[in-house]
N, C-alpha and C. Protein backbone atom coordinates (compact mmCIF):
# COMPACT_ATOMS: atom_id res chain seq x y z
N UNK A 1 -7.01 15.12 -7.98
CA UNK A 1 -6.20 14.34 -8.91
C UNK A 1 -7.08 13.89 -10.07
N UNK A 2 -6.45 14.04 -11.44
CA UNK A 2 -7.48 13.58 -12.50
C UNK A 2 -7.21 11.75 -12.56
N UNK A 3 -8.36 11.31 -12.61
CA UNK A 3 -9.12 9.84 -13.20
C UNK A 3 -8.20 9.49 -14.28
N UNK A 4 -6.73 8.70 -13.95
CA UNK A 4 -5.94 8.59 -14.57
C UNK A 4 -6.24 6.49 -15.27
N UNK A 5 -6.35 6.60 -16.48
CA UNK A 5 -6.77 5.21 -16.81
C UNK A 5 -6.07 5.30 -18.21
N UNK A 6 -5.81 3.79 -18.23
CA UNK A 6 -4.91 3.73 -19.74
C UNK A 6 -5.32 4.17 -20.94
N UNK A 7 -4.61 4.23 -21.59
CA UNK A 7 -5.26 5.23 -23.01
C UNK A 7 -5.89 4.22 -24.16
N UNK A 8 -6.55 5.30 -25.06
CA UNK A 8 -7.27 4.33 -25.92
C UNK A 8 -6.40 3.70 -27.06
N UNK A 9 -6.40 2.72 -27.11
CA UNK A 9 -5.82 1.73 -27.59
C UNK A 9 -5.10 0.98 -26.54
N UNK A 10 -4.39 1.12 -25.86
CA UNK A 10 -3.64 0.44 -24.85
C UNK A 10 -3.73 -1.41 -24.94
N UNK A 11 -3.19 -1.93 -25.02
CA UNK A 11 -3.12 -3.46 -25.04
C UNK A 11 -2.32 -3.90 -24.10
N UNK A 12 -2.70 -4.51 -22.95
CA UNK A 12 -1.96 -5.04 -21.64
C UNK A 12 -1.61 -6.42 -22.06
N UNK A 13 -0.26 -6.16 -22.19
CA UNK A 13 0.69 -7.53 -22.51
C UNK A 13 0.98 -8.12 -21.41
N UNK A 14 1.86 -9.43 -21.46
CA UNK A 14 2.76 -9.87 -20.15
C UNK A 14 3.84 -9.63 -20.33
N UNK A 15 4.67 -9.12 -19.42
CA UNK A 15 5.97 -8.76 -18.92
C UNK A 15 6.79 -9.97 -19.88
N UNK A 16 8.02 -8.79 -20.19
CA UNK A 16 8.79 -9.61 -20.91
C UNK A 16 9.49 -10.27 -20.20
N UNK A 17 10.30 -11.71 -20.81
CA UNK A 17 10.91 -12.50 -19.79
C UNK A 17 12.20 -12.17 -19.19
N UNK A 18 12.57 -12.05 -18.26
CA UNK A 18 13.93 -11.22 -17.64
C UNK A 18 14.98 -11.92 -18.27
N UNK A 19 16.14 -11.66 -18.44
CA UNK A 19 17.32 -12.14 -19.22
C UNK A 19 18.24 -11.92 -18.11
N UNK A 20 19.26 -13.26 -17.69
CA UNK A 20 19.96 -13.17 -17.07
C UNK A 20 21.13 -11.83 -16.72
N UNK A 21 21.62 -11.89 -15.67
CA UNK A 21 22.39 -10.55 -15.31
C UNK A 21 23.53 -10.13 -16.40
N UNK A 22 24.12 -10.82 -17.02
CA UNK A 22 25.32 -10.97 -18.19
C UNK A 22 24.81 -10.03 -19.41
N UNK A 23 23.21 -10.27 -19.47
CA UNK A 23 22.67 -9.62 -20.77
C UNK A 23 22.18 -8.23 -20.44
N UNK A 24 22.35 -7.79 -18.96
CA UNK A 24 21.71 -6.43 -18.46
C UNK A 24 23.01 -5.46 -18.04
N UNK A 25 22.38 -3.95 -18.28
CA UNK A 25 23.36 -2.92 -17.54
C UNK A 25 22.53 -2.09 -16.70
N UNK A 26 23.55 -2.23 -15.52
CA UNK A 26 22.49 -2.28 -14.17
C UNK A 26 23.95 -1.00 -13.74
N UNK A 27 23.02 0.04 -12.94
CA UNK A 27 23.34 0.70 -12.22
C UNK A 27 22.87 0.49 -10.66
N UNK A 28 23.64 0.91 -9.37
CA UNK A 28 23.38 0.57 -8.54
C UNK A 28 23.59 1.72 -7.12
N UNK A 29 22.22 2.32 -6.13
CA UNK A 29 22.58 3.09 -5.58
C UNK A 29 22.20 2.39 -4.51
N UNK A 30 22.74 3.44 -3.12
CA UNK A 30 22.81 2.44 -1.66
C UNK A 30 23.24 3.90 -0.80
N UNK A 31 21.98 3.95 0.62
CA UNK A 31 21.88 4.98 1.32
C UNK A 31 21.93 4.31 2.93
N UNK A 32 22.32 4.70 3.90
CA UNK A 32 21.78 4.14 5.04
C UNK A 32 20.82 5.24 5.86
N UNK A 33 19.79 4.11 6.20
CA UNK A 33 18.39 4.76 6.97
C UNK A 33 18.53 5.22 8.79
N UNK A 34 18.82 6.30 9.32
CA UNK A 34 18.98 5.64 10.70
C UNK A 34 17.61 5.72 11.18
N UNK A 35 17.12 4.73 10.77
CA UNK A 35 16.40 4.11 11.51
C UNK A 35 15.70 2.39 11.18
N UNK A 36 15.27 1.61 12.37
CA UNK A 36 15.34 0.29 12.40
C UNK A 36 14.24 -0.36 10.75
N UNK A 37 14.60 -1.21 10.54
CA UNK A 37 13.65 -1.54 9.72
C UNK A 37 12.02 -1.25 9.55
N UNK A 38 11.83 -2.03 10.65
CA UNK A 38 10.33 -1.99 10.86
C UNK A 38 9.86 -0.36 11.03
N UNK A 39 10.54 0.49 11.03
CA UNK A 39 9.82 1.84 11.17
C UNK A 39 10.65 2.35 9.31
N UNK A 40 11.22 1.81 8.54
CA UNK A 40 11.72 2.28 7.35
C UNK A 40 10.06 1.89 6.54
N UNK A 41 10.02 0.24 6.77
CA UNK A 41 8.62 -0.05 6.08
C UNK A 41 7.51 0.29 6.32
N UNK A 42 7.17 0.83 7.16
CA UNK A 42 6.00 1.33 7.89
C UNK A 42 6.05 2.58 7.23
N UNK A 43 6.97 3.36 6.78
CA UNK A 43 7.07 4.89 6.29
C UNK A 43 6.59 4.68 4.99
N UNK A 44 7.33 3.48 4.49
CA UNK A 44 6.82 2.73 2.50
C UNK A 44 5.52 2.96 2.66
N UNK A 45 4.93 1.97 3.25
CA UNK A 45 3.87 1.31 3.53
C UNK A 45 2.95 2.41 3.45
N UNK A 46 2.93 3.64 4.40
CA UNK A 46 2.17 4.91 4.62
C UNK A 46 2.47 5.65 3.08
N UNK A 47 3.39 5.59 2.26
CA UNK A 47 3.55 6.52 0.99
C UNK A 47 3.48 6.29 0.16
N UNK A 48 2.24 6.87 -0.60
CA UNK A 48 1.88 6.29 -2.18
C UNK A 48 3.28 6.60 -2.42
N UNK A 49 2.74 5.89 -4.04
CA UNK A 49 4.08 5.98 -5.22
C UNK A 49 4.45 7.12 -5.73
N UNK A 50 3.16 7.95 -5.75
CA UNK A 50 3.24 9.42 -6.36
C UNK A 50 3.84 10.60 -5.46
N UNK A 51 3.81 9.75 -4.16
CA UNK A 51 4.92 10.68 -3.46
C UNK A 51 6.14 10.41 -3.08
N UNK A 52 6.74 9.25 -3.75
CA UNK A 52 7.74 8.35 -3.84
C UNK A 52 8.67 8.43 -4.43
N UNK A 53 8.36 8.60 -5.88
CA UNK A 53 9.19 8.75 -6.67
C UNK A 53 8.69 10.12 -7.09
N UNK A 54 10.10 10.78 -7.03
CA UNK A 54 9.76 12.29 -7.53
C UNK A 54 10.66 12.40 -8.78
N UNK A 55 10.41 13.87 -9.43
CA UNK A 55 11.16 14.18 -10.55
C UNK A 55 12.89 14.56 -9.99
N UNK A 56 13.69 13.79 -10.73
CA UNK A 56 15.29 14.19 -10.15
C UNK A 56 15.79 13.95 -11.56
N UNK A 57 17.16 14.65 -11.31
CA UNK A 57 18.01 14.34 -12.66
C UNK A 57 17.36 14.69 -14.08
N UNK A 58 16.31 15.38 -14.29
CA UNK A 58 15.82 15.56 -15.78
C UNK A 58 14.63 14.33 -16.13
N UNK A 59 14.79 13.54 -14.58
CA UNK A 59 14.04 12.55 -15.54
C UNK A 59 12.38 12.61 -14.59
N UNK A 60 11.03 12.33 -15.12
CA UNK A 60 9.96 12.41 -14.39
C UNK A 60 9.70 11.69 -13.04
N UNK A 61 8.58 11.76 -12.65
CA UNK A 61 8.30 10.97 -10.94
C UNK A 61 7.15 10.50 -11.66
N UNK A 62 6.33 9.99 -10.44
CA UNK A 62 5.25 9.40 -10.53
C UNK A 62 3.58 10.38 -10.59
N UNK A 63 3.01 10.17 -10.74
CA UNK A 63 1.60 11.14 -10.98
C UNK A 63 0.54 10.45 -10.35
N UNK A 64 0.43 9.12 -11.24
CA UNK A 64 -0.68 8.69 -11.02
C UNK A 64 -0.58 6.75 -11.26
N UNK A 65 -1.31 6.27 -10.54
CA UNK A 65 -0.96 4.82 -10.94
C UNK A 65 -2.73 4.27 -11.66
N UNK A 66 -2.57 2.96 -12.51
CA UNK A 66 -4.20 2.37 -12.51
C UNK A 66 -3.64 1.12 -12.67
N UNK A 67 -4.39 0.38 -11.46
CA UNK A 67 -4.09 -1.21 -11.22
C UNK A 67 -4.93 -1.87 -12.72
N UNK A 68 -4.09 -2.96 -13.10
CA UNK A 68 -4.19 -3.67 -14.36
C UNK A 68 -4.77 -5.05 -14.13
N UNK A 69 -4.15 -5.44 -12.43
CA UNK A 69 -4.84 -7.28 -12.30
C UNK A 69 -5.94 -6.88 -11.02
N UNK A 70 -6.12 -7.98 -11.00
CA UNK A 70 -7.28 -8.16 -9.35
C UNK A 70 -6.76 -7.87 -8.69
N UNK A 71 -7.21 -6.79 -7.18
CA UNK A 71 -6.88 -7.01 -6.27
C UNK A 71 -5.59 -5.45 -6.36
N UNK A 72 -5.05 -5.12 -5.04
CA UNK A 72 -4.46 -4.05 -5.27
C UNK A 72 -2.86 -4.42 -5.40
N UNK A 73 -2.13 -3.32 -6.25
CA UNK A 73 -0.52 -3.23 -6.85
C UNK A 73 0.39 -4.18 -5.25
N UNK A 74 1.50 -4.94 -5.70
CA UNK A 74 2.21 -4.84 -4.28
C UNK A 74 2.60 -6.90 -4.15
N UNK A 75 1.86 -7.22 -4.55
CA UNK A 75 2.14 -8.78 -4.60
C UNK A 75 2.44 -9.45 -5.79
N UNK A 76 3.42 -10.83 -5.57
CA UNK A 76 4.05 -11.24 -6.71
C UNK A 76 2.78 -11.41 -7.87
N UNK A 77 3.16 -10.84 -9.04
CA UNK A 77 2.21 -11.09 -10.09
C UNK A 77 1.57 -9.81 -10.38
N UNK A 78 1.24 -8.57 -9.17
CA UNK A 78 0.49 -7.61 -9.68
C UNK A 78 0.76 -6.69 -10.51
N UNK A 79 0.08 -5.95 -11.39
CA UNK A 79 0.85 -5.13 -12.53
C UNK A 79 0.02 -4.11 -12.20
N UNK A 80 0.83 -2.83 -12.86
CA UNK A 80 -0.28 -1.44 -12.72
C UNK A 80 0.45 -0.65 -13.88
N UNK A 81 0.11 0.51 -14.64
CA UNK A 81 0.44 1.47 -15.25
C UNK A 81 0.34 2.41 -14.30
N UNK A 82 2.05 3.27 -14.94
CA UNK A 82 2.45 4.12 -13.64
C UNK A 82 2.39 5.79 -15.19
N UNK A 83 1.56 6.45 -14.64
CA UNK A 83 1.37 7.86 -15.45
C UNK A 83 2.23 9.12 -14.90
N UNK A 84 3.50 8.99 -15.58
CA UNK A 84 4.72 9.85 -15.57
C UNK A 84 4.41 11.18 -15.03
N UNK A 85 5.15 12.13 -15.15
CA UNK A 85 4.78 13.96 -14.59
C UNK A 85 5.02 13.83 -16.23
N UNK A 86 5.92 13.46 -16.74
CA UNK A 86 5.90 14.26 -17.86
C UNK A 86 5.03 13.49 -19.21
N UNK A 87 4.20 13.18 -18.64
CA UNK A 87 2.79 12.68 -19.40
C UNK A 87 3.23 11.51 -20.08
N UNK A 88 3.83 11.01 -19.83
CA UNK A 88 4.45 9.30 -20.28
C UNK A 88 4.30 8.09 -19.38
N UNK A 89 3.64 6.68 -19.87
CA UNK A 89 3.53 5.50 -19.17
C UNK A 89 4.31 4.35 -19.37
N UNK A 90 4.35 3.49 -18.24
CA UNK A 90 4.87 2.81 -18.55
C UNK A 90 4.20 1.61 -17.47
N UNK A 91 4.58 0.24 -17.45
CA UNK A 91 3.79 -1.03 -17.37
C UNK A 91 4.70 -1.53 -16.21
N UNK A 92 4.45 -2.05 -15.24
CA UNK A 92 4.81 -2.25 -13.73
C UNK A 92 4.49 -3.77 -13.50
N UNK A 93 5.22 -4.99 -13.07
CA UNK A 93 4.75 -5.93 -12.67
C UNK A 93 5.99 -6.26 -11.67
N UNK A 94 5.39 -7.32 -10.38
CA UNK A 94 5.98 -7.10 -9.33
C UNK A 94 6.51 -8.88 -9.78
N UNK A 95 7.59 -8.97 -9.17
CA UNK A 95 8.17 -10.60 -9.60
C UNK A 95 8.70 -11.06 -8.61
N UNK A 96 8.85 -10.25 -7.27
CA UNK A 96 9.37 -10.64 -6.19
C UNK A 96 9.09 -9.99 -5.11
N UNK A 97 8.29 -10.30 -4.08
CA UNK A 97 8.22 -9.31 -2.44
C UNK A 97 8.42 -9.90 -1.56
N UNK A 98 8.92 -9.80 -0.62
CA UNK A 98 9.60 -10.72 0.81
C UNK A 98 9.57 -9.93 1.27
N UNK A 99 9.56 -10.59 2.70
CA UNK A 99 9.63 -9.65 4.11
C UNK A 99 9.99 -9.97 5.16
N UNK A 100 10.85 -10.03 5.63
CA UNK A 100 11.05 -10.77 6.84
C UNK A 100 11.79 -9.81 8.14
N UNK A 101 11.50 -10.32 9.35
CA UNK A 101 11.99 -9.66 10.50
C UNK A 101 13.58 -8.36 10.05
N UNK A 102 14.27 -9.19 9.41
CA UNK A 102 15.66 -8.37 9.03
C UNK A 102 16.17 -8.20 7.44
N UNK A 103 14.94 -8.22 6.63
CA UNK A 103 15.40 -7.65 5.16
C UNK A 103 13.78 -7.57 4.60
N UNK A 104 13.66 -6.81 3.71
CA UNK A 104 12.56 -6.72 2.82
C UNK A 104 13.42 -6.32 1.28
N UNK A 105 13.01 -7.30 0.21
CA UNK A 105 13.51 -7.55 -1.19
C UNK A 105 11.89 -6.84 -1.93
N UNK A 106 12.00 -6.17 -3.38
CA UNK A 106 10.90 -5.68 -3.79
C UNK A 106 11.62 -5.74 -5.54
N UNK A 107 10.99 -6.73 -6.48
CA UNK A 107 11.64 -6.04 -7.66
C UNK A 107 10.36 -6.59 -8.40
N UNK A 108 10.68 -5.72 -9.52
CA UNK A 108 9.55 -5.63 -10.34
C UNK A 108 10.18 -5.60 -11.82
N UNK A 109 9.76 -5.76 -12.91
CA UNK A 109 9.95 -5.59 -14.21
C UNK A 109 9.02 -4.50 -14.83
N UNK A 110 9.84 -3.26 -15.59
CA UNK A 110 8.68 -2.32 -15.85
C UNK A 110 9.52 -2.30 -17.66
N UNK A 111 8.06 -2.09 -18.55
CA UNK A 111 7.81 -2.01 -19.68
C UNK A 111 7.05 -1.28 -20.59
N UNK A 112 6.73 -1.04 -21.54
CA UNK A 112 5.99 -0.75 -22.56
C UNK A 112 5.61 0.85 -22.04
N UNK A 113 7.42 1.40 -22.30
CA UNK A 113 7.05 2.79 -22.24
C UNK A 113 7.18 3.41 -23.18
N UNK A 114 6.24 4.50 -23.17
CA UNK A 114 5.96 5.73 -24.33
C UNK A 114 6.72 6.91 -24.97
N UNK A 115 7.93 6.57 -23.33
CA UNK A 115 8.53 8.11 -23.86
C UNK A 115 9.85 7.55 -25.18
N UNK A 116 9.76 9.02 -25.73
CA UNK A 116 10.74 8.44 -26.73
C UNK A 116 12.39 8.19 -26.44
N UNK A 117 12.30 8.88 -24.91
CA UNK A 117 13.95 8.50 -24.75
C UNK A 117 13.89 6.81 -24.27
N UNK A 118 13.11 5.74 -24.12
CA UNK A 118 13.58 4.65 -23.86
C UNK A 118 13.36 4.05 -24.75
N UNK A 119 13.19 4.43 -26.08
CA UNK A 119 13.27 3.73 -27.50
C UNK A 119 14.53 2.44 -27.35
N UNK A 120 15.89 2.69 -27.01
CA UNK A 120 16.80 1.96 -26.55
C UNK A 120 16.45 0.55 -25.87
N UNK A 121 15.61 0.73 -24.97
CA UNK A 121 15.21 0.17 -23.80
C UNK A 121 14.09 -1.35 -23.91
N UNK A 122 14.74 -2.60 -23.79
CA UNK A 122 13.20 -3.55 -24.06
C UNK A 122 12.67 -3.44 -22.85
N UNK A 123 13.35 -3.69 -21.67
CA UNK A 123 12.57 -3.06 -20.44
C UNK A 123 13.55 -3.00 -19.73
N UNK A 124 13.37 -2.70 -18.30
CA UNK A 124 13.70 -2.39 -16.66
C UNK A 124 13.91 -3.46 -15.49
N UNK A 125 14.47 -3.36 -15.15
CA UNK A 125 14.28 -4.16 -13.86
C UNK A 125 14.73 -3.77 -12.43
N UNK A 126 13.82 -3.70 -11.60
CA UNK A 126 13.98 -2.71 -10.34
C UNK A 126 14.33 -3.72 -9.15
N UNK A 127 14.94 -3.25 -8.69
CA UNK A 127 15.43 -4.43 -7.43
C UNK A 127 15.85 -3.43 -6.31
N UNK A 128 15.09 -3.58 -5.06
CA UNK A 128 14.86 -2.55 -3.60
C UNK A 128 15.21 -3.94 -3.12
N UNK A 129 16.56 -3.85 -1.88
CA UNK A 129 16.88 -4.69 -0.89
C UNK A 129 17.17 -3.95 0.10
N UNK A 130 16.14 -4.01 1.16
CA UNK A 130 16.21 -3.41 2.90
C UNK A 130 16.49 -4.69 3.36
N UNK A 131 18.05 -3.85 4.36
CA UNK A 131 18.37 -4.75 5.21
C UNK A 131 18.92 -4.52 6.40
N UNK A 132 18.34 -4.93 7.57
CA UNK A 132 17.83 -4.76 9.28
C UNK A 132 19.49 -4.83 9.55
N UNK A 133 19.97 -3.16 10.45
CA UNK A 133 21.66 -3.12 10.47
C UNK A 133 21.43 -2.42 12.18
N UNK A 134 20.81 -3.65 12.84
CA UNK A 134 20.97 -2.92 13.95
C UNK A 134 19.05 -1.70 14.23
N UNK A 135 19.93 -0.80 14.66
CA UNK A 135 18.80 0.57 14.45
C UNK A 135 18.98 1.29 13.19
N UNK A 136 19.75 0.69 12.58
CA UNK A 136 19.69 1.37 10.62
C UNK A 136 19.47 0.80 10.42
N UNK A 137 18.77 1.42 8.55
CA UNK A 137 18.50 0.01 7.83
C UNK A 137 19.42 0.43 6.89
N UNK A 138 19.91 -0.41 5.51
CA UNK A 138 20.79 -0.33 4.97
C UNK A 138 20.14 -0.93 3.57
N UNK A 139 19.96 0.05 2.74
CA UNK A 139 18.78 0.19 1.74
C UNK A 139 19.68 0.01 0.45
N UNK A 140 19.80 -1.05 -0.67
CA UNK A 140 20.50 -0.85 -1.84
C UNK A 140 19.30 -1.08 -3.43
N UNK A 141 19.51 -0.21 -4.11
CA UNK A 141 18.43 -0.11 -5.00
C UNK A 141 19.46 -0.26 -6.66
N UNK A 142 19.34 -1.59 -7.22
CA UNK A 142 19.80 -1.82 -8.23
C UNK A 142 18.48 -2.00 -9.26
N UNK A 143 18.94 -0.93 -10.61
CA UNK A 143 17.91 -0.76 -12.02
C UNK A 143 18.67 -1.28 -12.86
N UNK A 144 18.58 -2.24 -13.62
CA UNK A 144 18.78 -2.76 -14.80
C UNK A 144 18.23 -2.75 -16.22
N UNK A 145 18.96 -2.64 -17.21
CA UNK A 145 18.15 -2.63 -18.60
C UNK A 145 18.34 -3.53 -19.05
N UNK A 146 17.66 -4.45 -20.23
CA UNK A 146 17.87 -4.67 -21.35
C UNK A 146 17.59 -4.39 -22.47
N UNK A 147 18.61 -4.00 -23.73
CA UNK A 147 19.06 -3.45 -24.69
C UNK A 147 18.16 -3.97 -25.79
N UNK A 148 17.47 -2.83 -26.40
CA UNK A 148 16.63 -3.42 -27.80
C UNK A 148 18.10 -3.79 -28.72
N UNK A 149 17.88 -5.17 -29.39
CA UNK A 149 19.14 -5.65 -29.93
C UNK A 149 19.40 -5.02 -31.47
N UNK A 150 18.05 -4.11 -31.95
CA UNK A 150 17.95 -4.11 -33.25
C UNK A 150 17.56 -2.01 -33.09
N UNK A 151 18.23 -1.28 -32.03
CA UNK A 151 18.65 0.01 -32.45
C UNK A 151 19.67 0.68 -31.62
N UNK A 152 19.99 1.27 -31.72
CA UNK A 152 21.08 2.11 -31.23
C UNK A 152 21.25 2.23 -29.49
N UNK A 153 21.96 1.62 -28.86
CA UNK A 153 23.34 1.68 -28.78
C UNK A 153 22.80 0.22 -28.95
N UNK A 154 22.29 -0.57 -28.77
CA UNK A 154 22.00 -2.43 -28.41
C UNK A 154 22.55 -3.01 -29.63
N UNK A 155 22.26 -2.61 -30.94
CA UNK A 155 22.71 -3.08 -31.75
C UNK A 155 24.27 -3.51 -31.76
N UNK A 156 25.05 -2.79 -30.66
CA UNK A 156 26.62 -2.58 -30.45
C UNK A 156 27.00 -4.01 -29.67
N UNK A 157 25.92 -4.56 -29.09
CA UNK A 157 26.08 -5.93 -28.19
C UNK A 157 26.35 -5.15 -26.41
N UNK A 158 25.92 -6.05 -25.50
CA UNK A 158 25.77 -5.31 -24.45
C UNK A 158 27.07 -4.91 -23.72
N UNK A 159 28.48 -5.23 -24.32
CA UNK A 159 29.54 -4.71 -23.63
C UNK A 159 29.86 -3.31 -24.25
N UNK A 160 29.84 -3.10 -25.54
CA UNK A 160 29.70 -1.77 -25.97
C UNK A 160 28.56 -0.70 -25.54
N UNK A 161 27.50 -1.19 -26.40
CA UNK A 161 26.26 -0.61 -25.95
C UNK A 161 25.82 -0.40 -24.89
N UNK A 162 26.44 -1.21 -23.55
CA UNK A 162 25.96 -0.90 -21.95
C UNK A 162 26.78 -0.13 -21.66
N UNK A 163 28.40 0.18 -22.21
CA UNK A 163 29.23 1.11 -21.98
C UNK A 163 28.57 2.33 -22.42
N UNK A 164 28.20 2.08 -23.39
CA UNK A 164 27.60 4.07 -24.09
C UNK A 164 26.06 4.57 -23.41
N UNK A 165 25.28 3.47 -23.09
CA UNK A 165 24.06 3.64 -21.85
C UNK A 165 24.62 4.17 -20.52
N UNK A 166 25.88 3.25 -20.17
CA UNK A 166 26.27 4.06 -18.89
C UNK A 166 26.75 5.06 -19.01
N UNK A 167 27.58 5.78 -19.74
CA UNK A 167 27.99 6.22 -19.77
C UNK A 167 27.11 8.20 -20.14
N UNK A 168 26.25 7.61 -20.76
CA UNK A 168 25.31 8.60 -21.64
C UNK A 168 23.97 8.65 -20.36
N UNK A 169 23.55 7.79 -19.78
CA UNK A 169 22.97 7.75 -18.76
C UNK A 169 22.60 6.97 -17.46
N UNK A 170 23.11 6.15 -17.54
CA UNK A 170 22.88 5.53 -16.13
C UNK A 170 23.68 6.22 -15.37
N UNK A 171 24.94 6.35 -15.63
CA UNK A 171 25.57 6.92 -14.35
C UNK A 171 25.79 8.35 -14.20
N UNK A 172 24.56 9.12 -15.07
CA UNK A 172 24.59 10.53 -15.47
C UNK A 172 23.15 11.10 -14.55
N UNK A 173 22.37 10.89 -15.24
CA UNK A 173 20.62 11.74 -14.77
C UNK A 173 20.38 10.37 -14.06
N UNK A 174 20.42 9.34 -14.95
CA UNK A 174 19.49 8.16 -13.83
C UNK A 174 20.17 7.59 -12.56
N UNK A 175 21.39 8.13 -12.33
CA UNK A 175 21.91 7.58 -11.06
C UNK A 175 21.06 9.03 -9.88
N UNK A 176 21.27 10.16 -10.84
CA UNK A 176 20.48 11.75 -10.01
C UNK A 176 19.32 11.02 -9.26
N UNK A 177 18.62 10.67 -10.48
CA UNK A 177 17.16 10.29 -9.90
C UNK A 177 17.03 9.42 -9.34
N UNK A 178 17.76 8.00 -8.99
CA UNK A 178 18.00 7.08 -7.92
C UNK A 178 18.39 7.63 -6.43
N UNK A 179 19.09 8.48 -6.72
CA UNK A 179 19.92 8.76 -5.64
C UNK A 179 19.06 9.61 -4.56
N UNK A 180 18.20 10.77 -5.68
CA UNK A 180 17.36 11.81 -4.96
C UNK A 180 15.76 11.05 -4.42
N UNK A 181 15.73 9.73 -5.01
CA UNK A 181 14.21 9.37 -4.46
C UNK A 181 15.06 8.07 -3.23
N UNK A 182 15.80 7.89 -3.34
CA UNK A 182 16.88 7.16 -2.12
C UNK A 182 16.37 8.04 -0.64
N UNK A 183 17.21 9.73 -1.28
CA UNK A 183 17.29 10.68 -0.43
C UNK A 183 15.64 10.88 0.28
N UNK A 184 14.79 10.84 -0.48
CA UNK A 184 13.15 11.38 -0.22
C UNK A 184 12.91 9.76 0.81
N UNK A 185 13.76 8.84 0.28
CA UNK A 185 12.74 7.42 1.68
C UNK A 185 13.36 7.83 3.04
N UNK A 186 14.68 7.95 2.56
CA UNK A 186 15.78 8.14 3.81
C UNK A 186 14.94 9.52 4.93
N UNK A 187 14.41 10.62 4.57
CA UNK A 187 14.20 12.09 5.20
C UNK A 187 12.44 11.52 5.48
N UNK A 188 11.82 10.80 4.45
CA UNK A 188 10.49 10.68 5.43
C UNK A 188 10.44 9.55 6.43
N UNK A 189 11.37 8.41 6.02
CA UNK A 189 11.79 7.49 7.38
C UNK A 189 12.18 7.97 8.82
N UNK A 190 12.97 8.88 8.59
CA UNK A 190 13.75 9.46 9.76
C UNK A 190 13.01 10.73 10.09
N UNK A 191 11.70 11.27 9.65
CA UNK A 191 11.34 12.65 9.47
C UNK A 191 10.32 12.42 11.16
């Protein structure tokens, strides 16, 4: 694997501030695991990111990560740059991890990406909720945007503009690629 480190110039900001749910357009996918929790996280736990998120729907996976704070990616506060397949980055910070006997919650805010299709985009917001269903687990993975207010579609205000995002992609390639890295936890959990 090549010595993947941020590029020159790079300036590590702080995460922008999340904007309540009213101001975001959030797509939302949901798989069931058969199998018990504690063996769903244990499968996480064992699988980098780069074999995690794969390429689905047109859109890239993961390659390569480089931790940004002390200490390694995974706890509230940690940030990393995540280095795309299709040679694009983007900025990772974790804002929430829990764990408990019958649910594990994981969301993060991701930003300051390169590629030119999230020009649209001020950032992301990732939200993983595992929850203990017996000997399944019952896995729902909601992504949210918020809308740069000053270009195309955002400029439209977020009931228009989240209509022509969903419509143009969330519930097109980026639901693909939710759905197919859903599919990749679900087959190495149960594998």
């Amino acid at each position: 694997m090549t010595d993947h480190k941020p590029p020159a110039g790079f300036v590590d900001t702080p995460p922008p501030a999340v904007a309540g749910p009213d101001q975001l357009v959030s797509h939302t996918e949901e798989i069931t695991i058969d199998r018990p929790l504690a063996a769903v996280l244990a499968s996480i736990d064992a699988t980098p990111l780069a074999d995690t998120i794969s390429e689905a729907g047109g859109l890239p996976g993961v390659a390569a990560t480089y931790t940004l704070t002390n200490g390694p990616y995974g706890d509230t506060g940690t940030r990393h740059m995540v280095f795309l397949t299709d040679n694009t980055t983007i900025v990772e910070q974790v804002l929430e991890r829990t764990r408990s006997a019958s649910e594990y919650r994981w969301r993060y805010v991701v930003w300051n990406y390169t590629t030119a299709a999230a020009k649209p985009l001020r950032y992301g917001l990732s939200d993983f909720h595992y929850t203990a269903d017996g000997e399944r687990t019952q896995v729902r993975w909601t992504y949210s945007f918020e809308l740069r207010k000053d270009r195309f579609p955002g400029f439209l205000g977020v009931g228009l503009g989240g209509m022509l995002l969903k419509a143009a992609f969330l519930n097109g390639p980026y639901a693909k690629w939710m759905s197919a890295n859903l599919a990749g936890i679900k087959a190495r959990a149960e594998g």
